[in-house]
Protein backbone atom coordinates (compact mmCIF):
# COMPACT_ATOMS: atom_id res chain seq x y z
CA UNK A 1 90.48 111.82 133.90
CA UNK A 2 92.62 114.15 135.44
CA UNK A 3 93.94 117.03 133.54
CA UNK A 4 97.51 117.60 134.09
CA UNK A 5 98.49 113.50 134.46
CA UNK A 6 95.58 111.16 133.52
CA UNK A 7 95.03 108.07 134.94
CA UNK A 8 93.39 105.19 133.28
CA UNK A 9 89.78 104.32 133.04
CA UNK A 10 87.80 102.22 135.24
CA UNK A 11 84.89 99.61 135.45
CA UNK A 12 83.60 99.48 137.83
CA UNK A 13 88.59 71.75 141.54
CA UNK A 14 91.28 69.30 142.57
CA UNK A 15 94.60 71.50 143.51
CA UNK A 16 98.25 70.85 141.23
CA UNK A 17 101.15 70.37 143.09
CA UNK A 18 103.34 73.73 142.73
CA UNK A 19 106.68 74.27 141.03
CA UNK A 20 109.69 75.58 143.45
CA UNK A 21 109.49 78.85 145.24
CA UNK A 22 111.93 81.60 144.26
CA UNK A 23 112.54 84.38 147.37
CA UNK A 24 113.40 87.96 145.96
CA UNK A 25 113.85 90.71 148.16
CA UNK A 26 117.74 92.42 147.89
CA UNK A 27 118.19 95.66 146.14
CA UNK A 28 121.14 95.50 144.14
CA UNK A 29 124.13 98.04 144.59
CA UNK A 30 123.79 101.80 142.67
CA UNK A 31 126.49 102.10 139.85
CA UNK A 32 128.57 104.80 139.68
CA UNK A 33 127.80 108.63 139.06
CA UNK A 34 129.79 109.46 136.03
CA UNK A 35 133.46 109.23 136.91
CA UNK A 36 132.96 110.01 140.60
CA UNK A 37 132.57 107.31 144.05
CA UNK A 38 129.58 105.68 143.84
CA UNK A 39 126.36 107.40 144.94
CA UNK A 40 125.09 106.71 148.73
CA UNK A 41 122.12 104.87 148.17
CA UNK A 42 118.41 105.94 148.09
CA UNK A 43 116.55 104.50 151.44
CA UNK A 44 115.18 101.23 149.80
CA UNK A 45 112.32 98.64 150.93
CA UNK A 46 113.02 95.02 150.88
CA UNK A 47 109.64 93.18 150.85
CA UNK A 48 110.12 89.67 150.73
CA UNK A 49 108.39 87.94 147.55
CA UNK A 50 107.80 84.69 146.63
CA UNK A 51 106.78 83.48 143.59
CA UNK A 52 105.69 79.97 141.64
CA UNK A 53 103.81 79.04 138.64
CA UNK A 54 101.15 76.67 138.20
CA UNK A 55 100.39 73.73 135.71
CA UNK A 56 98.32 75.70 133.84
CA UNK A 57 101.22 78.44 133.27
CA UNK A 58 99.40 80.83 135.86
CA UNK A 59 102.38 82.77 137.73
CA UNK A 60 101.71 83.30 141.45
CA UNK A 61 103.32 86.06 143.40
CA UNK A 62 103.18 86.21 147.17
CA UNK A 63 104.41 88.58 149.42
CA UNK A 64 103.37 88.05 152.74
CA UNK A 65 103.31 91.20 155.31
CA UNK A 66 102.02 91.08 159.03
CA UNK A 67 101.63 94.95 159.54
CA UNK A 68 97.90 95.63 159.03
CA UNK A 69 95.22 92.88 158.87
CA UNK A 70 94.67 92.96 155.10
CA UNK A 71 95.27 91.65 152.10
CA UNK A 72 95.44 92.65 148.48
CA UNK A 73 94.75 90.33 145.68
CA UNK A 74 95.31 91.31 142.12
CA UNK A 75 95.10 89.60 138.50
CA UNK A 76 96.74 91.41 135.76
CA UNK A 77 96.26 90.08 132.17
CA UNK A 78 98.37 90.13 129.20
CA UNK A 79 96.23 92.05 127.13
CA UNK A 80 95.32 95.73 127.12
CA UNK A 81 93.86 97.97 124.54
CA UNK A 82 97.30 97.66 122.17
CA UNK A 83 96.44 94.21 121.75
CA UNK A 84 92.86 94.68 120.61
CA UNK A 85 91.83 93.90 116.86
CA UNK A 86 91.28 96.78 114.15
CA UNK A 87 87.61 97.12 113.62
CA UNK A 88 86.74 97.01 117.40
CA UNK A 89 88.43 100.26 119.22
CA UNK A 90 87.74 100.02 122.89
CA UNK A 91 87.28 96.08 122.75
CA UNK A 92 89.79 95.67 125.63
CA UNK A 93 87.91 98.25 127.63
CA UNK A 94 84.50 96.64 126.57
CA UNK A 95 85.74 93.16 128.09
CA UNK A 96 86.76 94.81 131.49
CA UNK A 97 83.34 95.82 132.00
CA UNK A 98 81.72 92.32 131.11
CA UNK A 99 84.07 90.58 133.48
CA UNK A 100 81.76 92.20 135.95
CA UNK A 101 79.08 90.68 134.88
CA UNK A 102 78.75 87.23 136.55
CA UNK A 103 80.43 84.58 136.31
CA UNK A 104 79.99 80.16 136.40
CA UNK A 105 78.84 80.61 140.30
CA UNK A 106 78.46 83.83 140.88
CA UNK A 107 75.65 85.80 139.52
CA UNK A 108 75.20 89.04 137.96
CA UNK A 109 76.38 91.95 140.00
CA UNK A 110 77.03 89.81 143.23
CA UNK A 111 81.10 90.45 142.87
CA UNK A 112 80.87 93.51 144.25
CA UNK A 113 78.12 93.05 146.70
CA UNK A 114 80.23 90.23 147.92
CA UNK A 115 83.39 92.04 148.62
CA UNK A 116 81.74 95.41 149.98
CA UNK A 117 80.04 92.74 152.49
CA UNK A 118 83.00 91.49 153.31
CA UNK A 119 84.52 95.29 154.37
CA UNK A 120 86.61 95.10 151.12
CA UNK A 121 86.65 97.40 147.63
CA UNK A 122 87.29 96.09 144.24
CA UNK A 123 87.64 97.84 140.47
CA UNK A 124 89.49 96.72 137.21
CA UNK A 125 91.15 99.17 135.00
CA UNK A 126 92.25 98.96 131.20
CA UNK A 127 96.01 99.98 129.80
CA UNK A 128 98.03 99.96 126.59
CA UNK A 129 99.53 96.80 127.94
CA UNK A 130 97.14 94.67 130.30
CA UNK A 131 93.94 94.60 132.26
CA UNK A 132 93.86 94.35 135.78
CA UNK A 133 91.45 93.35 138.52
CA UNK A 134 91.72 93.90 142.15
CA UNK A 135 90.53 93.46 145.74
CA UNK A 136 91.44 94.83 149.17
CA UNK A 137 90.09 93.31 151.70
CA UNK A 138 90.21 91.95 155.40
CA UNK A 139 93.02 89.71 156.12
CA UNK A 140 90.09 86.84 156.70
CA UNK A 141 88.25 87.39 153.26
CA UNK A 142 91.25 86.41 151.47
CA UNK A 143 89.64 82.92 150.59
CA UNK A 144 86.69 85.06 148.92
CA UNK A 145 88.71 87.26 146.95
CA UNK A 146 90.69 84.17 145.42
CA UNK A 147 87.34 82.39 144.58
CA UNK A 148 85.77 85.30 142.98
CA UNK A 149 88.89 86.20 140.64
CA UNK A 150 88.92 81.94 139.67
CA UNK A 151 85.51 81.84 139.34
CA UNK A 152 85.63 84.71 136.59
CA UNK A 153 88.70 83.62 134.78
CA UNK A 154 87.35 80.22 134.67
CA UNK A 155 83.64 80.56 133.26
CA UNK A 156 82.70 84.56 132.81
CA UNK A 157 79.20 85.17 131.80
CA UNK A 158 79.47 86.15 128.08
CA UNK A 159 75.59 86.85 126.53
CA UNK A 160 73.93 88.71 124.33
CA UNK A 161 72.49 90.85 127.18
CA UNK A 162 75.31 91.49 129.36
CA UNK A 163 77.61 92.76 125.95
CA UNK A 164 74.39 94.70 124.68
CA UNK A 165 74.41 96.59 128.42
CA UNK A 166 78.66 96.91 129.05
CA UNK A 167 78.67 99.08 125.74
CA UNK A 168 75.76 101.03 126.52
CA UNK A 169 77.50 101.92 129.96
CA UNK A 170 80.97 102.05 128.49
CA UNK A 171 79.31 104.29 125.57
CA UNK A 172 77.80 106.83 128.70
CA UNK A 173 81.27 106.88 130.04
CA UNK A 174 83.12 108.48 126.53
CA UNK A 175 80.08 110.99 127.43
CA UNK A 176 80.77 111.72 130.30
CA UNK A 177 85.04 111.40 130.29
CA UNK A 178 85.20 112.80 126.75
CA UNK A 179 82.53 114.16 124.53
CA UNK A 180 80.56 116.49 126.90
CA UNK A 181 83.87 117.67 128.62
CA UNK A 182 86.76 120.21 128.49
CA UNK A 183 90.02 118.53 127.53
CA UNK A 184 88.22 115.47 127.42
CA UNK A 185 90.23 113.00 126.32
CA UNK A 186 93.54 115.08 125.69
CA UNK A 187 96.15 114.25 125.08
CA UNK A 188 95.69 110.68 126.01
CA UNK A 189 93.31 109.62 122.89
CA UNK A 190 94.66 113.08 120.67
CA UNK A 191 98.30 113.13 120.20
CA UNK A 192 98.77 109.34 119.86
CA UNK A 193 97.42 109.45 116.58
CA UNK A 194 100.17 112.17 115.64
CA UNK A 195 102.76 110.70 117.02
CA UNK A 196 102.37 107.01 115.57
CA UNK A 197 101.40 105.39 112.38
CA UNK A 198 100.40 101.68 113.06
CA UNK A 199 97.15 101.04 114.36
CA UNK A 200 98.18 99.52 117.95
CA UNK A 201 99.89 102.95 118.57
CA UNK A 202 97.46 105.31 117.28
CA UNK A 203 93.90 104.16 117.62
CA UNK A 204 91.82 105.12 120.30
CA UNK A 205 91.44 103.18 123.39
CA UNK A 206 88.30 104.41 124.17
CA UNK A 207 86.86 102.93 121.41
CA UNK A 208 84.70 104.45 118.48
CA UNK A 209 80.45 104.19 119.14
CA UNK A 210 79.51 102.31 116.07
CA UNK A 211 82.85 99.64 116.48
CA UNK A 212 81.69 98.70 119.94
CA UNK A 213 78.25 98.84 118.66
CA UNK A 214 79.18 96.26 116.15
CA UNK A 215 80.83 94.08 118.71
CA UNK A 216 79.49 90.39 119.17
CA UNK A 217 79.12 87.55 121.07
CA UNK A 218 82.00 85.92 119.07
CA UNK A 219 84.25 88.47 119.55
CA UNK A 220 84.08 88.62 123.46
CA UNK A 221 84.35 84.39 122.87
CA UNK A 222 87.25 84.52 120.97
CA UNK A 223 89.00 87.46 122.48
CA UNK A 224 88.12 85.57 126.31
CA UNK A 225 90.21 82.45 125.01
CA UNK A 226 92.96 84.17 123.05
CA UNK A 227 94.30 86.64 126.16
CA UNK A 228 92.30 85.68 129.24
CA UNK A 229 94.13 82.31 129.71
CA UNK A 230 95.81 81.60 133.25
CA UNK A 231 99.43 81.50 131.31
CA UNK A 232 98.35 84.59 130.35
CA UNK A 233 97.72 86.30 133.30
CA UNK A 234 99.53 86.77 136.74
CA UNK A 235 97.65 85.86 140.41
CA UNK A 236 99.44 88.88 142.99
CA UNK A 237 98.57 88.48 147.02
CA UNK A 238 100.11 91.16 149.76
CA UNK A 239 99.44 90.63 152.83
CA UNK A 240 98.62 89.52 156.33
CA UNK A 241 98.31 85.44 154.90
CA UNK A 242 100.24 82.12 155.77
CA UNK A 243 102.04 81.34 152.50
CA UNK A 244 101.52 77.49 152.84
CA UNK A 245 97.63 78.01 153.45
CA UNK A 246 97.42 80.48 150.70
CA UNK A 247 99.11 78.43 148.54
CA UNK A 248 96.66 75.49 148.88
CA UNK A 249 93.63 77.96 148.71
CA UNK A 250 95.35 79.07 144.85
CA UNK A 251 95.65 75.43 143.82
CA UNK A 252 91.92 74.66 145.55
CA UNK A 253 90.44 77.73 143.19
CA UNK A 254 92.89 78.08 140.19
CA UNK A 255 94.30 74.79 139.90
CA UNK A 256 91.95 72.82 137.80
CA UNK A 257 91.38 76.03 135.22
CA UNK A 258 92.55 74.04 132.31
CA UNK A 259 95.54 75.78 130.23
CA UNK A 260 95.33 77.38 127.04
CA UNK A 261 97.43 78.58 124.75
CA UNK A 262 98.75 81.58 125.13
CA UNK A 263 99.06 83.99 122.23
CA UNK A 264 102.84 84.87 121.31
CA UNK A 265 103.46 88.97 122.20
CA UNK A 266 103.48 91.09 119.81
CA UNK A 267 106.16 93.96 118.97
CA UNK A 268 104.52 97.31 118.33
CA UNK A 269 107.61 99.28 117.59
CA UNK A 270 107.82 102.11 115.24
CA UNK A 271 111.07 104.28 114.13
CA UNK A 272 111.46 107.40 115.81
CA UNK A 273 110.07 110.22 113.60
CA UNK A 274 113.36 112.69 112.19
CA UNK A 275 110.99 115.59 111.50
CA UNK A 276 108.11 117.02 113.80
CA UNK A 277 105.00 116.69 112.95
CA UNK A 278 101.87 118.80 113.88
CA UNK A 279 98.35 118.72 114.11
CA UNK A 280 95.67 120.93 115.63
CA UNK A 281 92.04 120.25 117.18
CA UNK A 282 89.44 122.58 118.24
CA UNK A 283 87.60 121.97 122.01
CA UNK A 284 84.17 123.60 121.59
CA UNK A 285 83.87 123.32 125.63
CA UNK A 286 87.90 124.47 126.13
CA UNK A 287 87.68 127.63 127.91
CA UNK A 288 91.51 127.97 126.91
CA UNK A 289 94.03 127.05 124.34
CA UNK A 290 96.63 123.78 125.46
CA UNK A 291 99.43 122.03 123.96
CA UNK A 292 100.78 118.43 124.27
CA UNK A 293 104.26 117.55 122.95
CA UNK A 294 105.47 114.09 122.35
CA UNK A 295 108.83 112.90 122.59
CA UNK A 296 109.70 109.21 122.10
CA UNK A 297 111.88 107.30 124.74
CA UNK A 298 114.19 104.36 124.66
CA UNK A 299 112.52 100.64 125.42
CA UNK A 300 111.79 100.82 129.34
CA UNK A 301 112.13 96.75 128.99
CA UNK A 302 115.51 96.13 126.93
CA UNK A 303 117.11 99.11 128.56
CA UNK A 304 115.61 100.24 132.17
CA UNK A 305 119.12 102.18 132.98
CA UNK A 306 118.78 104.36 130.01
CA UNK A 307 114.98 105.09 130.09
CA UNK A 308 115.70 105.86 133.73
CA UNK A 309 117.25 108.81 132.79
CA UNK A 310 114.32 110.10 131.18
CA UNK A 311 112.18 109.04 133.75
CA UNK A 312 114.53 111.43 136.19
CA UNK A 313 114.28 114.19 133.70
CA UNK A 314 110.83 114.53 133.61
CA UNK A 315 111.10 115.42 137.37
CA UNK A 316 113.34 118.10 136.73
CA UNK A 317 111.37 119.41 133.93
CA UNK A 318 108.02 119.48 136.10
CA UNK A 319 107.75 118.12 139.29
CA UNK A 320 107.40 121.27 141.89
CA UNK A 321 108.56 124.78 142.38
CA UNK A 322 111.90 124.24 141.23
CA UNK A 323 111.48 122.50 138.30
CA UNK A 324 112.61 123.82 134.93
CA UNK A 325 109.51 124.27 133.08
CA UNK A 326 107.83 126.01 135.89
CA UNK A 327 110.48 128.25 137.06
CA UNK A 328 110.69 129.30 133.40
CA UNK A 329 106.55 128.40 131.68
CA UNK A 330 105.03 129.60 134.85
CA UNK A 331 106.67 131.78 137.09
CA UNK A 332 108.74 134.26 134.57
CA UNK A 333 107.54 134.06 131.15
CA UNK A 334 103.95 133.12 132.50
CA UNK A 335 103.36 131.66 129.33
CA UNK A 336 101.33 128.79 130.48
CA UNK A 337 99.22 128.49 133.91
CA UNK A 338 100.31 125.05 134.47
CA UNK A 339 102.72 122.34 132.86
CA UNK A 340 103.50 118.97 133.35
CA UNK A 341 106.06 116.27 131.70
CA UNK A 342 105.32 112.83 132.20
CA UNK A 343 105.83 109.04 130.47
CA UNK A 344 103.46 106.55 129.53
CA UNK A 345 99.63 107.38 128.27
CA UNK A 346 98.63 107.28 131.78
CA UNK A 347 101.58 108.82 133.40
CA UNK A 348 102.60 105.88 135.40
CA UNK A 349 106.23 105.29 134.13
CA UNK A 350 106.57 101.92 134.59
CA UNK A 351 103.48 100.08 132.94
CA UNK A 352 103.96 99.92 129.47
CA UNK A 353 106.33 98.52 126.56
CA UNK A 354 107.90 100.25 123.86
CA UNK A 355 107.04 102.40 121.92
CA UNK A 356 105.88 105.17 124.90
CA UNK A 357 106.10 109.00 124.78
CA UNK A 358 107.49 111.85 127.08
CA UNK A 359 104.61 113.57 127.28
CA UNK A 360 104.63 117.49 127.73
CA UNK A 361 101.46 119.22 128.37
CA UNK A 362 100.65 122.87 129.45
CA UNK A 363 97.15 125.11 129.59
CA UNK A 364 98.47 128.19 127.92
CA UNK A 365 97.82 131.74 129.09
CA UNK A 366 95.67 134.02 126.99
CA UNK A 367 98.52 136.20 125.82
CA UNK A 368 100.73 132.99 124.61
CA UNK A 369 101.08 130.98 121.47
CA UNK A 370 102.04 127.62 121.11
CA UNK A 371 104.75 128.54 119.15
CA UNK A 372 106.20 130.59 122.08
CA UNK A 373 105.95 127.66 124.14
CA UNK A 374 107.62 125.42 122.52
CA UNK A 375 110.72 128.29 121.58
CA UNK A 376 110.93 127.98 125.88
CA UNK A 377 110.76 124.71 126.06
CA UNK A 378 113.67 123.79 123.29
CA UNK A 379 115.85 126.43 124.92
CA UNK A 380 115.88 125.14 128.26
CA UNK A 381 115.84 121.59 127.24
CA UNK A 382 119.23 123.01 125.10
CA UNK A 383 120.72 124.96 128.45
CA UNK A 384 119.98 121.23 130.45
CA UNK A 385 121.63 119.51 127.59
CA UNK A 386 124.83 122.34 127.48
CA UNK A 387 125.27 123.12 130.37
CA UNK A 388 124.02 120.17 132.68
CA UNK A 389 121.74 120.05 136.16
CA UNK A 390 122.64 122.14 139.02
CA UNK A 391 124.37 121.33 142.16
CA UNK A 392 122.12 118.94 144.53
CA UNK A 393 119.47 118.94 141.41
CA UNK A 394 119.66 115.60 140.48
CA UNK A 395 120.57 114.58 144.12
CA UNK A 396 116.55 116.10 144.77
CA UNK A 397 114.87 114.73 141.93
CA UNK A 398 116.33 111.08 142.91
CA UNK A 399 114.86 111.55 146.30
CA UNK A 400 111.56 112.70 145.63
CA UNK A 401 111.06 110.24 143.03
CA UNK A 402 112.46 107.26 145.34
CA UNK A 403 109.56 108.86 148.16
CA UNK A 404 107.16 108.64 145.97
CA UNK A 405 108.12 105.24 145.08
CA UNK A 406 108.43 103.68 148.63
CA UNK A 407 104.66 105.80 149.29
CA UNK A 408 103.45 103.85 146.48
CA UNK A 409 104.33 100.62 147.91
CA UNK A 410 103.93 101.64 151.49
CA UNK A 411 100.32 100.01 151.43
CA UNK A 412 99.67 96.39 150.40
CA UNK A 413 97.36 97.10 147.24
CA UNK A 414 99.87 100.06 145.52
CA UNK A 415 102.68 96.96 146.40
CA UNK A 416 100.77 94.37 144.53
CA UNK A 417 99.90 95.88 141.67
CA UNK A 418 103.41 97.63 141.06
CA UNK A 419 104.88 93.87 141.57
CA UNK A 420 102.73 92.13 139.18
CA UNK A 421 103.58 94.93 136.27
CA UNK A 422 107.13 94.45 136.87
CA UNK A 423 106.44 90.46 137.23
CA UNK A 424 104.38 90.52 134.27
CA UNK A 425 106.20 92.97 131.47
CA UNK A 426 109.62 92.25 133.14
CA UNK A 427 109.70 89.18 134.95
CA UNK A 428 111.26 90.74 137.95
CA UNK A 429 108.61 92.06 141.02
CA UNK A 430 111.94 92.90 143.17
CA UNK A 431 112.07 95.97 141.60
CA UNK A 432 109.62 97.52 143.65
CA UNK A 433 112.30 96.74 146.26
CA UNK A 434 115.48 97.79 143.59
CA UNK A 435 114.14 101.05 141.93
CA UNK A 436 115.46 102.99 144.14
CA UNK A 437 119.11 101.84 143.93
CA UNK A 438 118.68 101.34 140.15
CA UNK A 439 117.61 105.73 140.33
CA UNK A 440 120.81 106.21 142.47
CA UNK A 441 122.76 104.73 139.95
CA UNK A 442 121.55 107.40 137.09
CA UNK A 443 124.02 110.23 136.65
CA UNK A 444 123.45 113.64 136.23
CA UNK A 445 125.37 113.20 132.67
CA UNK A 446 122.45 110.31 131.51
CA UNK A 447 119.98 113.10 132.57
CA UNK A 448 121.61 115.66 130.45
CA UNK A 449 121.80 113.30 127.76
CA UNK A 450 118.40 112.57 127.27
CA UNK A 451 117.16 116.23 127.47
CA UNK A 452 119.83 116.61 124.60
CA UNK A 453 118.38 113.32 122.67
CA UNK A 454 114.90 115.25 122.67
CA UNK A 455 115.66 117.77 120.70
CA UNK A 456 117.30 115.90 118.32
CA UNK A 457 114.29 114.10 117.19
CA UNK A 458 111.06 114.96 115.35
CA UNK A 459 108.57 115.50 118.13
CA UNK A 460 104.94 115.31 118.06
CA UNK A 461 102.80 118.84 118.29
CA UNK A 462 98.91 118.89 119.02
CA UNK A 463 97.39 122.24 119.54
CA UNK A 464 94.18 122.27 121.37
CA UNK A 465 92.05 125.56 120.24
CA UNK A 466 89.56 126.36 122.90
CA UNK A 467 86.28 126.85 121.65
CA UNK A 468 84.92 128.25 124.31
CA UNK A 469 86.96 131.12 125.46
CA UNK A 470 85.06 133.83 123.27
């Protein structure tokens, strides 16, 4: 896991007749900034997308792109470690791993033997919010990739032995990632369970050794049929294909996967907390003392313009030289040696539901308190809320953010899986083409705002003691 902005962890029949396609691919207009003329417009992409659903509920996104000779195929299911049942922390995990383990027709270990022969790569990865499974491969292995992700959702290999092995492995990798360590697993498993109260919110992902030891072959049954149904899942393909042929190769694999029901989603919202609250750990390998700072965020699904805002102000707070927190943290109090502000649990702003946190997290100096820190941080989070962003501030933030953005997308796997997220929490995969108009539309009074809405809230502490800096 990185340290400053984790990422998430990683595992390694007859066709149906299609419902009618629906092409996407116009970024809307920016709104106005404040009371001024609207905003020129961010430099936007407009990938073309098409998308259907099959009998079985499975959605299908396609977005076809002749540039390189690849392709990127993607799955993303409705289910990530939110989801999974109390009594068996790190389920969702657990299940990523043993969907690498064989399937009806293809046999243990031969997925990934078959797409590294084919010049491609593959992983899965686990989230609050869904699972996902991916290939990238040449343009002429497409057929493959689309066989091997049916074959799996269809029939997975669920024994004894294979569930007995995936938590033995998934058990080395809390080892590794967490227990033996510095910072391991802060703040991303740590400050949840300070910030929220309901078990969804506050467990940890991860998963606890003697609940995944208790796992059984019932569990992995039931939990396969309740989320792992194609109406529960979305089918994502970028890439140098023919539509029409693609199309018949999706029916020819995924067609005849018969439906399921699909379990109804669940709400795991929690009131904002009025007072802070505060907790403190002690990192026996920590060869210095950190702190991570919570701040809750409005719903990035009901209301994208608002949490846009925040999104924006996290740039400003953190994101290079010029930023806030490290014009004021790092370079003149030099309270901290690093700092970063972020949303989501794995910093990607855009892949989970409410509730989420602002995260802010810093390695402190040896001569600083946490206390200190946080004094810095309300005051300039009180001078951005007074007194507002600089001249061309906001105009910077917007563009480094909409670079990063159009990078991300830039190459066909980054595209697919951003589309499917959108496509599956959202319902819309044309905002990878609209973000950037949607950012030029955020004024530099929504930014100030939500520094100011911050503060006014009881924010999470968690004080990391380092336990090995004597």
């Amino acid at each position: 896991m990185a340290q400053s902005r984790p990422v998430a962890f990683f595992a390694t029949g007859a066709g149906r007749r299609a419902v009618a396609w629906v092409t996407v691919s116009s970024p809307r207009e920016p709104g106005p900034v404040g009371s001024a003329a609207v905003r020129s417009a961010l430099p936007a992409s407009s990938y073309p997308i098409e998308r259907t659903r099959l009998d079985n509920g499975l959605r299908v996104l396609l977005a076809p792109d002749r540039t390189a000779p690849v392709v990127a195929v993607s799955v993303h299911y409705d289910v990530g470690f939110r989801s999974e049942p109390e009594g068996r922390t790190g389920f969702a995990h657990l299940f990523e791993h043993l969907m690498f383990q064989g399937s009806a027709n293809v046999g243990k270990a031969e997925h990934p033997k078959h797409v590294q022969a084919a010049g491609g790569i593959f992983n899965g990865s686990t989230h609050p919010d869904y699972t996902d499974y991916f290939e990238l491969l040449p343009a002429g292995a497409l057929e493959l990739a689309l066989f091997l992700e049916a074959d799996r959702m269809r029939a997975p290999k669920i024994t004894r032995q294979n569930l007995d092995n995936q938590i033995a492995v998934v058990q080395e990798e809390i080892r590794v990632n967490v227990l033996n360590r510095p910072y391991g697993g802060f703040p991303w498993i740590k400050l949840p369970p300070v910030a929220f109260d309901t078990f969804p919110n506050a467990h940890n992902g991860y998963g606890d050794f003697s609940e995944l030891e208790a796992a059984s072959l019932d569990d992995a049954e039931d939990f396969f049929d309740k989320y792992y149904a194609p109406g529960n899942a979305v089918l994502t393909i970028v890439g140098d294909f023919d539509p029409g042929e693609t199309l018949t190769f999706v029916n020819r694999y995924f067609g005849d996967i018969p439906a399921r029901a699909v379990p109804p989603r669940a709400s795991f919202t929690e009131p904002v907390p009025t007072a802070e609250r505060r907790a403190v750990i002690v990192d026996p390998l920590a060869p210095r003392a950190a702190l991570a700072v919570g701040y809750r965020v409005p719903d990035p699904i009901a209301d994208l313009p608002t949490y846009l805002a925040y999104y924006l102000l996290t740039e400003v707070l953190s994101d290079g030289d010029a930023s806030r927190l490290e014009r004021r943290l790092v370079q003149k109090d030099r309270s901290v040696i690093g700092v970063s502000t972020y949303l989501g649990t794995f910093g990607d702003p855009f892949e989970q539901r409410d509730p989420l946190l602002l995260t802010l997290e810093a390695r402190q100096s040896e001569e600083s308190s946490a206390d200190v820190v946080l004094a810095a941080v309300d005051e300039e989070l009180g001078r951005l809320a007074g007194d507002g962003l600089e001249e061309g501030e906001l105009e910077r933030v917007q563009a480094r953010v909409a670079s990063s953005l159009l990078r991300a997308a830039d190459d066909a796997l980054g595209r697919g899986l951003a589309m499917a997220v959108h496509e599956l929490h959202r319902g819309r995969p044309e905002l990878v083409n609209e973000l950037p108009a949607e950012l030029s539309a955020v004024t530099a009074e929504a930014v100030a705002a939500a520094a100011g809405s911050l503060l006014d809230q009881g924010r999470s502490v968690l004080e990391l003691h380092a336990g090995a800096a004597s």
